[in-house]
N, C-alpha and C. Protein backbone atom coordinates (compact mmCIF):
# COMPACT_ATOMS: atom_id res chain seq x y z
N UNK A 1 16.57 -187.43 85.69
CA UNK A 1 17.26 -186.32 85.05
C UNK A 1 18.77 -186.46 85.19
N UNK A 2 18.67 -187.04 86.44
CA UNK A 2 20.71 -187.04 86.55
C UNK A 2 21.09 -187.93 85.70
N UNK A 3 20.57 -189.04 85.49
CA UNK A 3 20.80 -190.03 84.59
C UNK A 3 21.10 -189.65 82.95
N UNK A 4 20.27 -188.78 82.61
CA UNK A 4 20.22 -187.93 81.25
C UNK A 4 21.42 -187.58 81.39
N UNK A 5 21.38 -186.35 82.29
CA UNK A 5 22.57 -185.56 82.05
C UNK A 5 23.98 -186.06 82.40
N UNK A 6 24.03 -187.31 82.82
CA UNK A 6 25.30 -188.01 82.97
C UNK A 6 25.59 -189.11 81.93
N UNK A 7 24.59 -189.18 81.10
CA UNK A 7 24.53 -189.86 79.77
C UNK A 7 25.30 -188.98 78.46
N UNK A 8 24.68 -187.77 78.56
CA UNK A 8 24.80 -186.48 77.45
C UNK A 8 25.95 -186.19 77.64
N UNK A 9 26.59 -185.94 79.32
CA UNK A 9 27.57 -185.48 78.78
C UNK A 9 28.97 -186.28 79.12
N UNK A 10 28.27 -187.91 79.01
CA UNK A 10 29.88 -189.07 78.69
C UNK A 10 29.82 -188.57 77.31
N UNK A 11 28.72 -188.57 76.47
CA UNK A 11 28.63 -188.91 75.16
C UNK A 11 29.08 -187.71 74.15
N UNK A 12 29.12 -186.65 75.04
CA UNK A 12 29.64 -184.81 74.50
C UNK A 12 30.56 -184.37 74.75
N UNK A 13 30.81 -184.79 76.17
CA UNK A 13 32.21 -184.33 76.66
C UNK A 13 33.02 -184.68 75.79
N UNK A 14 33.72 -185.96 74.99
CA UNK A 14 35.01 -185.68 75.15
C UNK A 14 35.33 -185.26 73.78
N UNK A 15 34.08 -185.33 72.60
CA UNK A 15 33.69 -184.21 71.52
C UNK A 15 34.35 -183.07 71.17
N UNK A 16 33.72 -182.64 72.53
CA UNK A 16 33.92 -180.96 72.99
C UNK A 16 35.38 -180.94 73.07
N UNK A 17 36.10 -181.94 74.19
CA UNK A 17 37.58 -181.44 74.68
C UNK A 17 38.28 -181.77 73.09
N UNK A 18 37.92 -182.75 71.84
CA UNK A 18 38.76 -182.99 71.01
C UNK A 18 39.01 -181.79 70.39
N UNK A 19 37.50 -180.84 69.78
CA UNK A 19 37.38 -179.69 69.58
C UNK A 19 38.26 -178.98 70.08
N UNK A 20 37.88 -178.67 70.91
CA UNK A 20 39.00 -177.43 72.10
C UNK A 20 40.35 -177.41 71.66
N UNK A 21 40.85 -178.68 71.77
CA UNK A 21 42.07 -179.58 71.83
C UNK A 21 42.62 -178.56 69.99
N UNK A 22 41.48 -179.22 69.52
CA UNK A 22 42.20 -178.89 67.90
C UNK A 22 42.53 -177.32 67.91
N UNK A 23 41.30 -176.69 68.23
CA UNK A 23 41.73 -175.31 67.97
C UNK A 23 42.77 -174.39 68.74
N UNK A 24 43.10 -175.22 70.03
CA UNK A 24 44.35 -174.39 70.53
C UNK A 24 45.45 -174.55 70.33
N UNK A 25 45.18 -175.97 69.55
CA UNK A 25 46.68 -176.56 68.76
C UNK A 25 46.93 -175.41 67.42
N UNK A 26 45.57 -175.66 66.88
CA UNK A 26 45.40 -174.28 65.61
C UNK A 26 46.76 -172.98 65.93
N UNK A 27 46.03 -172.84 67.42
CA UNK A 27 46.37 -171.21 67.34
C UNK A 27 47.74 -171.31 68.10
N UNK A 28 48.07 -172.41 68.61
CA UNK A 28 49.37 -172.46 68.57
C UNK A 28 50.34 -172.75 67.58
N UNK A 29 50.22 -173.35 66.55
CA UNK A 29 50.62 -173.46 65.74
C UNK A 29 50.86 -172.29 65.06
N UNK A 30 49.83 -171.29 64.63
CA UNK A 30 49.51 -170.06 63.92
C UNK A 30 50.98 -169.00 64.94
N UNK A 31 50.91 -168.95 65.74
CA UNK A 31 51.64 -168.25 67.36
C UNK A 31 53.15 -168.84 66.71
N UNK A 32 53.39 -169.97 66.62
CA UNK A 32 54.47 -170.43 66.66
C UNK A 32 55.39 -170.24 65.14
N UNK A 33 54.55 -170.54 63.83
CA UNK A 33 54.83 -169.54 62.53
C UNK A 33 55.49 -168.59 62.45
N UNK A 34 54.39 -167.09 63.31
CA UNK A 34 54.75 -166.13 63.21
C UNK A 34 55.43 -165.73 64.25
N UNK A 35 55.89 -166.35 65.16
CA UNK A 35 56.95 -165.97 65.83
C UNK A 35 56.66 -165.20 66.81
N UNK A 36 55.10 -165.28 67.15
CA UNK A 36 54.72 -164.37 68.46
C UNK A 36 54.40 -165.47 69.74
N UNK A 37 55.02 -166.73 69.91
CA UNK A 37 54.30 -167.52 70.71
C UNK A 37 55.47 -167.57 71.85
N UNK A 38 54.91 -166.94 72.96
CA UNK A 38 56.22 -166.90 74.36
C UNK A 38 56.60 -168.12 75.00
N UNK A 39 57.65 -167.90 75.41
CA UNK A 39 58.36 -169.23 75.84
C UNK A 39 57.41 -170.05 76.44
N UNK A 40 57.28 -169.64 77.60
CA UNK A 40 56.82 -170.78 78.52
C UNK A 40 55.35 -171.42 77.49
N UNK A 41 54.93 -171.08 76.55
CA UNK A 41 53.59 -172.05 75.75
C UNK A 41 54.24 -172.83 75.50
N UNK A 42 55.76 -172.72 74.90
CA UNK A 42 56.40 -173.98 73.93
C UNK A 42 56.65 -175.41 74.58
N UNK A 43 56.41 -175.56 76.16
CA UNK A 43 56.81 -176.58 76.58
C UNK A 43 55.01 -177.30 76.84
N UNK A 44 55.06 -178.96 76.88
CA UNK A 44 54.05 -179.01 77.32
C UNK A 44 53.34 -179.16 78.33
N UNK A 45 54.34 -178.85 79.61
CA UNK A 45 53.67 -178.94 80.92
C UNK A 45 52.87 -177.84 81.37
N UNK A 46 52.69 -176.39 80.26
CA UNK A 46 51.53 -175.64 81.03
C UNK A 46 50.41 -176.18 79.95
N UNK A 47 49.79 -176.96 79.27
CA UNK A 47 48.63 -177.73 78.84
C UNK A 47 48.44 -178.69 79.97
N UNK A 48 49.84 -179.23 80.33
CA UNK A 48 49.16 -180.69 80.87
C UNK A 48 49.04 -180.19 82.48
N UNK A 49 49.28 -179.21 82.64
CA UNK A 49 49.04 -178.81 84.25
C UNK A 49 47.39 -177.90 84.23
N UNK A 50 47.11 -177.16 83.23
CA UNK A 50 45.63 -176.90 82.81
C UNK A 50 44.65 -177.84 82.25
N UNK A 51 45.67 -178.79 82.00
CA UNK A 51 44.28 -180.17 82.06
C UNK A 51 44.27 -180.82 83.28
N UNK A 52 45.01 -180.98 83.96
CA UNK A 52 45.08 -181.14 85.20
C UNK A 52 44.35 -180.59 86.33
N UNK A 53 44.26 -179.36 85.94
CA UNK A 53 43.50 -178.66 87.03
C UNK A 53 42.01 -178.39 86.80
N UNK A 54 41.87 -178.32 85.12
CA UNK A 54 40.64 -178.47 85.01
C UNK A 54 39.84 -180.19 85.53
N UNK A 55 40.63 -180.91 85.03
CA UNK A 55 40.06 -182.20 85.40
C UNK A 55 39.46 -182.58 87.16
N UNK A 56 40.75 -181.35 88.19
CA UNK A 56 40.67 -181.54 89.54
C UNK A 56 39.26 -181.08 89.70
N UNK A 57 38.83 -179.82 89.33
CA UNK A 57 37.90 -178.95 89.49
C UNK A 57 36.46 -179.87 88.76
N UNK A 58 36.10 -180.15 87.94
CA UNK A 58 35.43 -181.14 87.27
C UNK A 58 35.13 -182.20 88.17
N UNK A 59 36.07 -182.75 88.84
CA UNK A 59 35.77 -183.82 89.96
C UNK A 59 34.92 -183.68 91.19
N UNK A 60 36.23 -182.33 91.66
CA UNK A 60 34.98 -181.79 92.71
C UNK A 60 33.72 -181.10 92.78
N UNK A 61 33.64 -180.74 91.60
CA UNK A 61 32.24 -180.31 91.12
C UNK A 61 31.58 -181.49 90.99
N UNK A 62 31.98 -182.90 90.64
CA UNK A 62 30.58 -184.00 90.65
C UNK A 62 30.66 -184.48 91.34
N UNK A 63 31.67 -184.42 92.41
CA UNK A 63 31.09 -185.20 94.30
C UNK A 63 30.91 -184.06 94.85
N UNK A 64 30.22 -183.14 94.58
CA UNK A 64 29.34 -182.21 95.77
C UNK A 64 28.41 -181.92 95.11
N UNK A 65 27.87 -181.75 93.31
CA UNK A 65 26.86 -181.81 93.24
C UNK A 65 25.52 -182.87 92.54
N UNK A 66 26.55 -184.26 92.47
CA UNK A 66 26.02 -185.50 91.48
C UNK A 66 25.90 -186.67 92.13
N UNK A 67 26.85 -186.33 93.66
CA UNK A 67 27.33 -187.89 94.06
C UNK A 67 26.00 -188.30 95.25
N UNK A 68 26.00 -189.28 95.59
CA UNK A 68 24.62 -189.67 95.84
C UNK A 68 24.70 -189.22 97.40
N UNK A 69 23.83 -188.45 97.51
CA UNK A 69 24.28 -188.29 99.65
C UNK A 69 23.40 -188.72 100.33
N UNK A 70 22.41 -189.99 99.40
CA UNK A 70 21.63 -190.60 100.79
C UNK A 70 22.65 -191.86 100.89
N UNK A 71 23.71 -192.01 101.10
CA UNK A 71 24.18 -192.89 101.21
C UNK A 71 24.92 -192.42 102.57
N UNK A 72 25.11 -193.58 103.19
CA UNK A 72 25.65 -192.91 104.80
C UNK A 72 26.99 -193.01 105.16
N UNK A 73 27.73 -192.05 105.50
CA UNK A 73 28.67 -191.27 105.63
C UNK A 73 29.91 -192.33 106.41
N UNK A 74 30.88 -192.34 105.96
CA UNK A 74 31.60 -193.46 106.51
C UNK A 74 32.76 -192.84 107.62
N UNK A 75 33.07 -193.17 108.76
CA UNK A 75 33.35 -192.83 109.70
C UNK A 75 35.36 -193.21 109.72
């Protein structure tokens, strides 16, 4: 099963993030038109610090619940 689901989602994931990706560009774009989009969106270090942190969180979520723990613990 882990195998599946670490298959599905190399092959979905990054689908999904292109998706994501497009539509918040969308609605930034739309934000930025009409002149309602606040400063700090216009730069791109709060995307690349929320991909960042999502990516941190993502990690540690698959070495505590994917990574193999019959393997013995290194000292």
């Amino acid at each position: 099963m882990r195998i599946v689901l670490g298959v599905v989602v190399l092959l979905f994931a990054p689908t999904v993030a292109f998706f994501i990706w497009a539509w918040l560009v969308q609605i930034k774009r739309e934000r930025k038109l009409a002149g309602t989009l606040p400063e700090w969106q216009a730069l791109p270090w709060t995307n690349l610090g929320i991909a960042g942190l999502v990516l941190v969180i993502a990690a540690l979520l698959y070495i505590n619940f994917l990574a193999d723990s019959s393997a013995p613990a290194a000292c």
